[in-house]
Protein backbone atom coordinates (compact mmCIF):
# COMPACT_ATOMS: atom_id res chain seq x y z
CA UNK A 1 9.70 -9.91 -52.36
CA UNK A 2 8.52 -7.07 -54.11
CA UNK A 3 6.91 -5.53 -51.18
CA UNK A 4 9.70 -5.98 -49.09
CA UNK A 5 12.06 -4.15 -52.22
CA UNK A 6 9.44 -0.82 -52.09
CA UNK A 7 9.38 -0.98 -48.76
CA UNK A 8 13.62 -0.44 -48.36
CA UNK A 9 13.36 2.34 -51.30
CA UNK A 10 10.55 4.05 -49.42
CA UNK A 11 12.71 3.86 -45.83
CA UNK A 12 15.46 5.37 -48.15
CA UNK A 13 13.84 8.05 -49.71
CA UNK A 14 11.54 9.17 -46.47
CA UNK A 15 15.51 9.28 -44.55
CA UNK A 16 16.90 10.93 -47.99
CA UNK A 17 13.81 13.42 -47.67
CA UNK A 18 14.60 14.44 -43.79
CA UNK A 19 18.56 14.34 -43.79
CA UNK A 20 18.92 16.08 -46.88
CA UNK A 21 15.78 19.00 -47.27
CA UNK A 22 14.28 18.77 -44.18
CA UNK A 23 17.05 19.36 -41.79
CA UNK A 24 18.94 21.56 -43.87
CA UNK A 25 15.99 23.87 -44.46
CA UNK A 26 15.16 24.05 -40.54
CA UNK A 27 18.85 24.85 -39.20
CA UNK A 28 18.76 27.62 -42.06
CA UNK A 29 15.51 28.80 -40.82
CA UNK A 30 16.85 29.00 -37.06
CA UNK A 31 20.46 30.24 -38.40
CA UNK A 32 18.07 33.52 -39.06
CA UNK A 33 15.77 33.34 -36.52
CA UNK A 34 19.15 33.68 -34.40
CA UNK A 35 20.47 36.68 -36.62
CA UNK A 36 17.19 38.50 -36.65
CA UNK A 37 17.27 38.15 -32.83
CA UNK A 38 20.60 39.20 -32.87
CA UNK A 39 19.86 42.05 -34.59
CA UNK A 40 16.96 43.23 -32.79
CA UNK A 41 18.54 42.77 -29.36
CA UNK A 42 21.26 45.34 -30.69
CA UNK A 43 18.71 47.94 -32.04
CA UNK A 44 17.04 47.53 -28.84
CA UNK A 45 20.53 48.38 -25.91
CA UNK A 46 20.93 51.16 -28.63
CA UNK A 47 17.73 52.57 -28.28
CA UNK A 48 18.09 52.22 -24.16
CA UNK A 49 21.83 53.54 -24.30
CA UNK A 50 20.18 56.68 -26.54
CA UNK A 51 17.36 57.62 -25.06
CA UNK A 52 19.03 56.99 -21.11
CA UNK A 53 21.94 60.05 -22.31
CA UNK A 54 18.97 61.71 -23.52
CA UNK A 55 17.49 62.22 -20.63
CA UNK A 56 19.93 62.88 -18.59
CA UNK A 57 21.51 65.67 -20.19
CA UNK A 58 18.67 68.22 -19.96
């Protein structure tokens, strides 16, 4: 009886452990891979837009 008692709390606190630090944490840490993407797909088209009117004006 006792075994079968841990054994529920354990299932509990492993899905209490993923649902609530686990996932959280991960779509945070892709919520700014995405941004710093973001960001560095804009630096990059402004560095192409710059140096293309660069060029051809001389």
């Amino acid at each position: 009886m006792g075994r079968i008692v841990m054994a529920v709390l354990g299932v509990l606190l492993a899905l209490y452990v993923v649902f609530g630090l686990v996932l959280p944490a991960l779509f945070g840490l892709l919520k700014f891979v995405f941004l710093l993407a973001l960001v560095a797909v804009v630096v990059v088209a402004a560095v192409t837009v710059v140096g293309k009117f660069g060029k051809s004006g001389k």
